[in-house]
PDB file of N, CA and C in Angstrom:
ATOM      1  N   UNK A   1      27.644  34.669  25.364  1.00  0.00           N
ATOM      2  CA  UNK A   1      27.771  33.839  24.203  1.00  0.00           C
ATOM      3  C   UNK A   1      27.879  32.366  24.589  1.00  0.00           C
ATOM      4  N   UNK A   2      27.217  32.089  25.908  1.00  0.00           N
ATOM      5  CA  UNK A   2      27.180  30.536  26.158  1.00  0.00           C
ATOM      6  C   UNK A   2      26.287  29.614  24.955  1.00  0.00           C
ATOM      7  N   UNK A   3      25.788  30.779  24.796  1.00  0.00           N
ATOM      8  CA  UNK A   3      24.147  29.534  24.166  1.00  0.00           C
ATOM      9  C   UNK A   3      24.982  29.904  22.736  1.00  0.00           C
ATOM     10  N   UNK A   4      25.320  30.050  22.168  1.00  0.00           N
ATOM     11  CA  UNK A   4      25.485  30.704  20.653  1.00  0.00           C
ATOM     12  C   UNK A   4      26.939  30.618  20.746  1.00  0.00           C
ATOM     13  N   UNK A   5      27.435  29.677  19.434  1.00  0.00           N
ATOM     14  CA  UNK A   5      28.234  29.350  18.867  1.00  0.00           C
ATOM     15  C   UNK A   5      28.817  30.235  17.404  1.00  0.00           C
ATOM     16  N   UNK A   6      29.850  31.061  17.824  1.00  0.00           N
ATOM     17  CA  UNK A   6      29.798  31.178  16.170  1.00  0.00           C
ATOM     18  C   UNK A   6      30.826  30.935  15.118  1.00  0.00           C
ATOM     19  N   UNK A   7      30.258  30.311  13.813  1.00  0.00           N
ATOM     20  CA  UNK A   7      30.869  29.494  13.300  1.00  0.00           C
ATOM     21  C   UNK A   7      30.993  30.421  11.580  1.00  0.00           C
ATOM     22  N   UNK A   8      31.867  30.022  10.946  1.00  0.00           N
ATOM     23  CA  UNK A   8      31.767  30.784   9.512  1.00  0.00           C
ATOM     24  C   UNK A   8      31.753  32.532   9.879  1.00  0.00           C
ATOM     25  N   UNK A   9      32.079  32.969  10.373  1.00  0.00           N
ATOM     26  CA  UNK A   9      32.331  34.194  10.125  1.00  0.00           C
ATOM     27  C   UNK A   9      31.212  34.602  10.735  1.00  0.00           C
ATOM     28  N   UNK A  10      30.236  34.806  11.370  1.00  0.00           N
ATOM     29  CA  UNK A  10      29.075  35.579  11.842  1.00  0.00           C
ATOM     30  C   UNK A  10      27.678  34.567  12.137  1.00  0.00           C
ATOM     31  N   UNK A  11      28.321  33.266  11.390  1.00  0.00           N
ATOM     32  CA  UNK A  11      26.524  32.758  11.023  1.00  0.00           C
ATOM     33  C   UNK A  11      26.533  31.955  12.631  1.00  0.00           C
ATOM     34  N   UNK A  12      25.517  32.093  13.731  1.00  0.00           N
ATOM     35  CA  UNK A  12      25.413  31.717  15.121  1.00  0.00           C
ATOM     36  C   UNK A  12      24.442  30.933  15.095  1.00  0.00           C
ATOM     37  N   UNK A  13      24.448  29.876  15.641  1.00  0.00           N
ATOM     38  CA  UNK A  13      23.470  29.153  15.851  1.00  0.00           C
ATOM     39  C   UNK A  13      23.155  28.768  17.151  1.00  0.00           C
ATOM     40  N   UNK A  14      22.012  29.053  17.588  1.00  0.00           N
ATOM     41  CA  UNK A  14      21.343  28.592  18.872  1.00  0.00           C
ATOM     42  C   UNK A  14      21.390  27.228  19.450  1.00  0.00           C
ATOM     43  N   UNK A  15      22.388  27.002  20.153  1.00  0.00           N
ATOM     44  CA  UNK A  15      21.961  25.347  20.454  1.00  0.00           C
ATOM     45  C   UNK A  15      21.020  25.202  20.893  1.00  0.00           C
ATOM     46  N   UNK A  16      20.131  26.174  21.927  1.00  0.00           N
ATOM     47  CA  UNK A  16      19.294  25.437  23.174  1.00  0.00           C
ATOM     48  C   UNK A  16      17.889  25.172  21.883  1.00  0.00           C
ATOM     49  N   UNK A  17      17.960  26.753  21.425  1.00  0.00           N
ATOM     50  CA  UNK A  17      16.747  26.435  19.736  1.00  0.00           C
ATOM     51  C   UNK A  17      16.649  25.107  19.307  1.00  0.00           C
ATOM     52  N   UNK A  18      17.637  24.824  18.817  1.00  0.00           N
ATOM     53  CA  UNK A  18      18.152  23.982  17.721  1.00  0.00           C
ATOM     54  C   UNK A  18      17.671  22.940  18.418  1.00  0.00           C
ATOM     55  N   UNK A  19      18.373  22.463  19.675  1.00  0.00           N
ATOM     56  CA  UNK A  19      18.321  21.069  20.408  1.00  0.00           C
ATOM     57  C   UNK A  19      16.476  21.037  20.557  1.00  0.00           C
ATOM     58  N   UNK A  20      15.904  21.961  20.597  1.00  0.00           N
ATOM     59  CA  UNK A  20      14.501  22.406  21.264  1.00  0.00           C
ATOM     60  C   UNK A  20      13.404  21.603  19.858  1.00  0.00           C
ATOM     61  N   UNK A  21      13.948  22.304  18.496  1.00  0.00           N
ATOM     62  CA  UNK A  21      13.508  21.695  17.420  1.00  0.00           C
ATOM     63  C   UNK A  21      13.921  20.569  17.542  1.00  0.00           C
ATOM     64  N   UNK A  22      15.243  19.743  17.446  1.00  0.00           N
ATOM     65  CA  UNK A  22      15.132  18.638  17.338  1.00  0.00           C
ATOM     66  C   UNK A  22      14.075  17.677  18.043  1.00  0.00           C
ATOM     67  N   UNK A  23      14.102  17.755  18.928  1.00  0.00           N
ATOM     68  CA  UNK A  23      13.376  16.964  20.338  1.00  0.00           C
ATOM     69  C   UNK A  23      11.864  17.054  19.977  1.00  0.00           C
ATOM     70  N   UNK A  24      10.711  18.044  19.221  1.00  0.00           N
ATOM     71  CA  UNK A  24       9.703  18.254  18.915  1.00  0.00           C
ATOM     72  C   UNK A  24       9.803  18.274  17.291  1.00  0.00           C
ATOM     73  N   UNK A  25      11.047  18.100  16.771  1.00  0.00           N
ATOM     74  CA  UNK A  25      10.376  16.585  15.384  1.00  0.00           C
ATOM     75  C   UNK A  25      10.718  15.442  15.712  1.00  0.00           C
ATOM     76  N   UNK A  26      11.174  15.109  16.779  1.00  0.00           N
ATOM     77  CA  UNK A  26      11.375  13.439  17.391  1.00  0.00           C
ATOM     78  C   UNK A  26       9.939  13.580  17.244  1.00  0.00           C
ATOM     79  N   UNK A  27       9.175  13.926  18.187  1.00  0.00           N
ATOM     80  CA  UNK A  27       8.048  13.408  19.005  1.00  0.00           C
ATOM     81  C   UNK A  27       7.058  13.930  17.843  1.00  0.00           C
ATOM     82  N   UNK A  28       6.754  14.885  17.188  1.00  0.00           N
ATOM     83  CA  UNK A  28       5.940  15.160  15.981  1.00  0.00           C
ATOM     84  C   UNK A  28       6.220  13.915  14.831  1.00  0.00           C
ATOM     85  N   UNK A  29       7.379  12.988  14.996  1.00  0.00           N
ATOM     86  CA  UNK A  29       7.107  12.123  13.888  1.00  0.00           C
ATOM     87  C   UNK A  29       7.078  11.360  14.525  1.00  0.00           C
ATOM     88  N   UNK A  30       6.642  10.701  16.521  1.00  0.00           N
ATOM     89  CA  UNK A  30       6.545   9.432  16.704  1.00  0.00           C
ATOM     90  C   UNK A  30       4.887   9.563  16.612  1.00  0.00           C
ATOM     91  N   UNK A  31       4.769  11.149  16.753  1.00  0.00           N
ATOM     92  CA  UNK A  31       2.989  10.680  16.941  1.00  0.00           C
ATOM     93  C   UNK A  31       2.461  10.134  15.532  1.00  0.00           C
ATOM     94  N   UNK A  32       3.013  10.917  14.717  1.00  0.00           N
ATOM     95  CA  UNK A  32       2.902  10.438  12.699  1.00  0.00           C
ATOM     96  C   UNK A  32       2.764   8.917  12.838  1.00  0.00           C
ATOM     97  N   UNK A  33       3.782   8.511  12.937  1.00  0.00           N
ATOM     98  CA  UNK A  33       4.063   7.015  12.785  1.00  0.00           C
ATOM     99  C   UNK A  33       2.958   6.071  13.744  1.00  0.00           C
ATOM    100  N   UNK A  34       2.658   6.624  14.678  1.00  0.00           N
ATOM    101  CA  UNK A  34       1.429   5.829  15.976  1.00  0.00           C
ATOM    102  C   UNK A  34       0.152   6.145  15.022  1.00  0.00           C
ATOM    103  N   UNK A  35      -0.050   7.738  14.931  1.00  0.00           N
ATOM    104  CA  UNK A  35      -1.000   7.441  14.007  1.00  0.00           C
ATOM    105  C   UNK A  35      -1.518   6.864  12.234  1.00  0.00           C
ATOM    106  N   UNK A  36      -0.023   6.772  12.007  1.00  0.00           N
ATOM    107  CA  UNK A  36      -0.280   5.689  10.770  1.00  0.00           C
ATOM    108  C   UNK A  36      -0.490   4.694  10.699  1.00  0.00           C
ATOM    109  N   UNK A  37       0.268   3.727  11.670  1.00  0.00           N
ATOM    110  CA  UNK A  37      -0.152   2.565  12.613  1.00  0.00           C
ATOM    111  C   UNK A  37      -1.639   2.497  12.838  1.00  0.00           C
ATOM    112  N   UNK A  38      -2.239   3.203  13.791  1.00  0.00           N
ATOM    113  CA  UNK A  38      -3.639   2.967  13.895  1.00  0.00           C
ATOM    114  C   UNK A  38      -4.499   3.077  12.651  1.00  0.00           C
ATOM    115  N   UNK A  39      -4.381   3.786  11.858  1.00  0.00           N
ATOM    116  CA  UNK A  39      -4.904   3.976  10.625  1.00  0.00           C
ATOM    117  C   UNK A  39      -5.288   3.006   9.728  1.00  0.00           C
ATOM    118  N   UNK A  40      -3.876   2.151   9.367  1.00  0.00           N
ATOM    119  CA  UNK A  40      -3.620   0.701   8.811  1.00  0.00           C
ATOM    120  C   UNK A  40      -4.177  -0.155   9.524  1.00  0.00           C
ATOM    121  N   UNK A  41      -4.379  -0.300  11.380  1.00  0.00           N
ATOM    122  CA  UNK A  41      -4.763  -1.496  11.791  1.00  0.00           C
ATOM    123  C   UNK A  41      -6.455  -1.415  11.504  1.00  0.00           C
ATOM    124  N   UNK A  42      -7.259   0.135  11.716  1.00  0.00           N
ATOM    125  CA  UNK A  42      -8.231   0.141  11.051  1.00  0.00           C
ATOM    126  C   UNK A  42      -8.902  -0.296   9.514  1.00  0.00           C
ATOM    127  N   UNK A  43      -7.794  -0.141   8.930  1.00  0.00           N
ATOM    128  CA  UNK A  43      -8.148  -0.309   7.549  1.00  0.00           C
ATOM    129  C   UNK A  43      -8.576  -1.880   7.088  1.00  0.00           C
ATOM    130  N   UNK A  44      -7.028  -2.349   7.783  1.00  0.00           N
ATOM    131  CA  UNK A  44      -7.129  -3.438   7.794  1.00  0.00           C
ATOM    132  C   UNK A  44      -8.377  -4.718   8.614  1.00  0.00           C
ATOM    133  N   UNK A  45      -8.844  -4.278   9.661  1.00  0.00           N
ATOM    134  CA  UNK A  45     -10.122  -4.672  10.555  1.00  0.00           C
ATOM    135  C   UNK A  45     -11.240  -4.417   9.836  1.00  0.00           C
ATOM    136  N   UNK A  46     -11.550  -3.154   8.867  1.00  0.00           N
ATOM    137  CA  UNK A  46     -12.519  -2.875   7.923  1.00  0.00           C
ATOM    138  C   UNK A  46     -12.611  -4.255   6.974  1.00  0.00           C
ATOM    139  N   UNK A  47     -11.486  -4.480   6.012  1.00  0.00           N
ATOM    140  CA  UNK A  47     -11.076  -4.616   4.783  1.00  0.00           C
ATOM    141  C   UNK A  47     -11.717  -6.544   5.459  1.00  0.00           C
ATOM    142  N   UNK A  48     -11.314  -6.834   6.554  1.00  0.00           N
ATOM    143  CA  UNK A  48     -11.036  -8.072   6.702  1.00  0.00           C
ATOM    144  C   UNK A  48     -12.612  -8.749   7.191  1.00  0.00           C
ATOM    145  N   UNK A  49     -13.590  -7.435   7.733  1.00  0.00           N
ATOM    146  CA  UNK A  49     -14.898  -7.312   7.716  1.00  0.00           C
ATOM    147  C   UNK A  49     -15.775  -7.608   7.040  1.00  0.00           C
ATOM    148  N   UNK A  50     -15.138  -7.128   5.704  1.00  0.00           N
ATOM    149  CA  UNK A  50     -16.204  -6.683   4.215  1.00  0.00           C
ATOM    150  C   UNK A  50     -15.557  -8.097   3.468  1.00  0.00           C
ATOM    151  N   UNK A  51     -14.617  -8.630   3.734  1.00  0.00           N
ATOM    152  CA  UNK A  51     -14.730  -9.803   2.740  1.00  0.00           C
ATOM    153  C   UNK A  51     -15.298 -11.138   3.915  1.00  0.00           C
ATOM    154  N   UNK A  52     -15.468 -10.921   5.119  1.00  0.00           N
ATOM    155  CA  UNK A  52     -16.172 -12.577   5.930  1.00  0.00           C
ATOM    156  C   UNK A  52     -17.779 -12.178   5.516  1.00  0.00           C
ATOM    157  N   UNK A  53     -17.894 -10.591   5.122  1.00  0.00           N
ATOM    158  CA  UNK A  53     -19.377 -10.667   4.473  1.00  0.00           C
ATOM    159  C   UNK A  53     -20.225 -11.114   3.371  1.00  0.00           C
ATOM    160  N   UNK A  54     -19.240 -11.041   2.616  1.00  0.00           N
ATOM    161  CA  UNK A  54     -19.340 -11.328   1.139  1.00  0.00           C
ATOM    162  C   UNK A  54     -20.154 -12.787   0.799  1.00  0.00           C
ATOM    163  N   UNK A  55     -20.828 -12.272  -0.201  1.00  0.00           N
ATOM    164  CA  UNK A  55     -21.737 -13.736  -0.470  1.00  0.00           C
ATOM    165  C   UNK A  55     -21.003 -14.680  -0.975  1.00  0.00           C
ATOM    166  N   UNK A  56     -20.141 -15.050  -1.861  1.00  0.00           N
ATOM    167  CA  UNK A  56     -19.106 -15.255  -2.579  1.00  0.00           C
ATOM    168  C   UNK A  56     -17.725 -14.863  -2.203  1.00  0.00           C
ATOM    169  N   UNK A  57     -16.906 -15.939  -1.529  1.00  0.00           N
ATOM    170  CA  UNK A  57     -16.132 -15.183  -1.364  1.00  0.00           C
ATOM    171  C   UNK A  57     -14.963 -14.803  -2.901  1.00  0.00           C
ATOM    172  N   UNK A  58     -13.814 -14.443  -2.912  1.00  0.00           N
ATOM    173  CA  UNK A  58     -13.444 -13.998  -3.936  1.00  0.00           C
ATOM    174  C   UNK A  58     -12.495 -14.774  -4.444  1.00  0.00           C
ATOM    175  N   UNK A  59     -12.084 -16.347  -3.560  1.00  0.00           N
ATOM    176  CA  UNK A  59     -11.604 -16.968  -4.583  1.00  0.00           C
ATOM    177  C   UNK A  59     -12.523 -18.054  -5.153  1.00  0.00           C
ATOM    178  N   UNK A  60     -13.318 -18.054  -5.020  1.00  0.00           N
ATOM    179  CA  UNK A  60     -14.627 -18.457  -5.902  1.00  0.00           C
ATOM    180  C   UNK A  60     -14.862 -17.938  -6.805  1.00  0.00           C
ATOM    181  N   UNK A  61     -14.711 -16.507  -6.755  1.00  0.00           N
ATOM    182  CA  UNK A  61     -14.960 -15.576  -7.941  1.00  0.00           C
ATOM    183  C   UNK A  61     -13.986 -15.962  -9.332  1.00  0.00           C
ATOM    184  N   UNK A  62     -12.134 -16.176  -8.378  1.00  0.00           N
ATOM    185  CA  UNK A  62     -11.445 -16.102  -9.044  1.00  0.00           C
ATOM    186  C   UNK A  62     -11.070 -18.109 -10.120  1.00  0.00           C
ATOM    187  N   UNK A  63     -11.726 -18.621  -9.514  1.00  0.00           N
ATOM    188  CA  UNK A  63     -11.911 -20.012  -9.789  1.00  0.00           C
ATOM    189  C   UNK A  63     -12.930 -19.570 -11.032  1.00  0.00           C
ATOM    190  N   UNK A  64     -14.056 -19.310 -10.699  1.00  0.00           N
ATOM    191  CA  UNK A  64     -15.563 -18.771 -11.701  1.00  0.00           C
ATOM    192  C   UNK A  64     -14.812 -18.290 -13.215  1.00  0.00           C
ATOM    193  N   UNK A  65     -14.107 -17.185 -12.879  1.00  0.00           N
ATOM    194  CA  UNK A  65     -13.881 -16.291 -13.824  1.00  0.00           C
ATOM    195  C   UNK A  65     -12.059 -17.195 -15.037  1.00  0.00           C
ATOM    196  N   UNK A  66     -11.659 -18.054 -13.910  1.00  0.00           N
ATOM    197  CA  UNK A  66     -10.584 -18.893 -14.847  1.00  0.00           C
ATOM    198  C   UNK A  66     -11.234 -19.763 -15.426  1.00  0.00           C
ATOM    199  N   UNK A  67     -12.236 -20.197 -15.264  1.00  0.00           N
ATOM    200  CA  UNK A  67     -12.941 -21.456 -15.760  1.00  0.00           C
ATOM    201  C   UNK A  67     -14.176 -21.121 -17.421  1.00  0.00           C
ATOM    202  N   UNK A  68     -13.841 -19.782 -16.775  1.00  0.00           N
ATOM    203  CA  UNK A  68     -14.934 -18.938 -17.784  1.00  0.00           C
ATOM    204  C   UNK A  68     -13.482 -18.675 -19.326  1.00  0.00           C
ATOM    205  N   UNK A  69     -13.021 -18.238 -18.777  1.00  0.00           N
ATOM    206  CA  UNK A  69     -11.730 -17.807 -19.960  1.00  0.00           C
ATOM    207  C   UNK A  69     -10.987 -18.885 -20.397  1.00  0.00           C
ATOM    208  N   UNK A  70     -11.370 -20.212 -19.856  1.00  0.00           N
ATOM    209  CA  UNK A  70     -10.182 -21.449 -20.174  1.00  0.00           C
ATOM    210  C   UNK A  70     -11.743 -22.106 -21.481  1.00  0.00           C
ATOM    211  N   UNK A  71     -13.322 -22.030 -20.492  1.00  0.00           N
ATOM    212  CA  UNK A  71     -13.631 -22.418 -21.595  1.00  0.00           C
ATOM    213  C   UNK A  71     -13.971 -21.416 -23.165  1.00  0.00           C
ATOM    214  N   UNK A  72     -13.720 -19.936 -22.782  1.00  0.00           N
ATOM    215  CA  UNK A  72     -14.100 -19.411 -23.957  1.00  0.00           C
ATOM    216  C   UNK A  72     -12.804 -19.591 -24.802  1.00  0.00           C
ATOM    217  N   UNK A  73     -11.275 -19.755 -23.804  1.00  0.00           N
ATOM    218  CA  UNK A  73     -10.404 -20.136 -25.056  1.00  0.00           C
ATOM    219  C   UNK A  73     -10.550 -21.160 -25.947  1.00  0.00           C
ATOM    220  N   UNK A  74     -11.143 -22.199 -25.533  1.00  0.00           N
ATOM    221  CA  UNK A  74     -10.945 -23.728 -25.755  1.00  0.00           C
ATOM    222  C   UNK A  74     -12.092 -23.627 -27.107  1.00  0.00           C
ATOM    223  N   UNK A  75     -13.439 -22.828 -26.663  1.00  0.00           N
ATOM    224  CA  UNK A  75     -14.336 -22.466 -28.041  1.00  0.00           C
ATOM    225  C   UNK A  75     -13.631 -21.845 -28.957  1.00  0.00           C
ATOM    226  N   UNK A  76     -12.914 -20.549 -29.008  1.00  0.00           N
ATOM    227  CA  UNK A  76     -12.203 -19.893 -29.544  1.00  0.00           C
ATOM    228  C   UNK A  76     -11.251 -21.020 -30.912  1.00  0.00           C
ATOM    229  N   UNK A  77     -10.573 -21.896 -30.156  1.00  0.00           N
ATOM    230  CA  UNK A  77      -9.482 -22.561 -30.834  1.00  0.00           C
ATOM    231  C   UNK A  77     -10.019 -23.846 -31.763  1.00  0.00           C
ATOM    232  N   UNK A  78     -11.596 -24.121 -31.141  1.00  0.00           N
ATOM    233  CA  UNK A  78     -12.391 -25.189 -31.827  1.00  0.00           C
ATOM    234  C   UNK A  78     -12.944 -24.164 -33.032  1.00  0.00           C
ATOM    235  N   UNK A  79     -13.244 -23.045 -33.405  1.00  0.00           N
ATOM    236  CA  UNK A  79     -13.820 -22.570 -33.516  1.00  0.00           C
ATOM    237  C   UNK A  79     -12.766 -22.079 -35.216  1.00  0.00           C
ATOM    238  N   UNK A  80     -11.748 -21.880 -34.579  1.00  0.00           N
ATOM    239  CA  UNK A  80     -10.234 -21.199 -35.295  1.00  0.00           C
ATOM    240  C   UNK A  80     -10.561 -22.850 -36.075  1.00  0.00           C
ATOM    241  N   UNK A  81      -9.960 -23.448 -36.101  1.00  0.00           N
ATOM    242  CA  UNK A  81      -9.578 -25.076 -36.494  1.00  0.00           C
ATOM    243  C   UNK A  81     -10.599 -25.808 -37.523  1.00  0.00           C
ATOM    244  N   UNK A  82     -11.954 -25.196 -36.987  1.00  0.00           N
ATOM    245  CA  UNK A  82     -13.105 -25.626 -37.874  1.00  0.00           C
ATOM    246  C   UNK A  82     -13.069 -24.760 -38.921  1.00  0.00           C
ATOM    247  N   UNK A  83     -12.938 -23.528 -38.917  1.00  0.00           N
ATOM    248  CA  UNK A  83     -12.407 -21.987 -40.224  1.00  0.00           C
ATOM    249  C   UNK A  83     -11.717 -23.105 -40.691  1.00  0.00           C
ATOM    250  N   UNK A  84     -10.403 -23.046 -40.622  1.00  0.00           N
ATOM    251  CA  UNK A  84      -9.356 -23.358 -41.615  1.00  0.00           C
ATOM    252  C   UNK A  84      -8.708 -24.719 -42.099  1.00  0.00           C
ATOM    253  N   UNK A  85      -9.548 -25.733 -41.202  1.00  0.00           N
ATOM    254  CA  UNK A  85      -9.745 -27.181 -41.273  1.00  0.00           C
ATOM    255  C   UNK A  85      -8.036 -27.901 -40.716  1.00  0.00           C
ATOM    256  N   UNK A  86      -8.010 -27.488 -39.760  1.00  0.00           N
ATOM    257  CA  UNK A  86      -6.614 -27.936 -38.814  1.00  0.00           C
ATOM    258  C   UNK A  86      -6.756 -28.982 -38.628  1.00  0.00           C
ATOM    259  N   UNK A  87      -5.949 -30.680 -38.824  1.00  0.00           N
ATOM    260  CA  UNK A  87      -6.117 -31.370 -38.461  1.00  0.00           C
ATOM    261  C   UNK A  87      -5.671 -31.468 -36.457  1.00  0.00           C
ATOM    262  N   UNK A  88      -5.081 -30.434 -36.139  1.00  0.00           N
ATOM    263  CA  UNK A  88      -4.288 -30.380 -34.628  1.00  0.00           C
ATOM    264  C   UNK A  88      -5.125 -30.068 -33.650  1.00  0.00           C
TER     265      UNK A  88
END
């Protein structure tokens, strides 16, 4: 009964087991974590690829598309004002 402890009335637990699992989910979640790591640095090397390609880049887009909605508001409110004869 070196290896086996018993505790609660009957219930024994294996240390050398036990210690054996622990030690192989250490290392089953350092490989997880290395390979999530590589995963992300890929993703990220992709991601950072596809926008130095881009014809446009996307804050051009995002300049384009504020300039587009500032002037359809601005029609919008000329538009409102001329309806109902706003002097404002």
């Amino acid at each position: 009964m070196a290896t086996n402890q018993s505790i609660f009335n009957g219930f024994q637990v294996n240390r050398s087991m036990l210690a054996g699992g622990v030690v192989l989910t250490g290392i089953g979640s350092a490989l997880g974590a290395a390979g999530t790591a590589m995963v992300c640095v890929a993703l990220l090397a992709a991601g950072r690829n596809w926008l130095r390609n881009l014809d446009t880049p996307p804050t051009a887009l995002a300049h384009r598309a504020l300039h587009e909605a500032r002037v359809a508001s601005s029609a919008g409110w000329e538009a409102w004002r001329a309806e109902h004869g706003s002097p404002n």
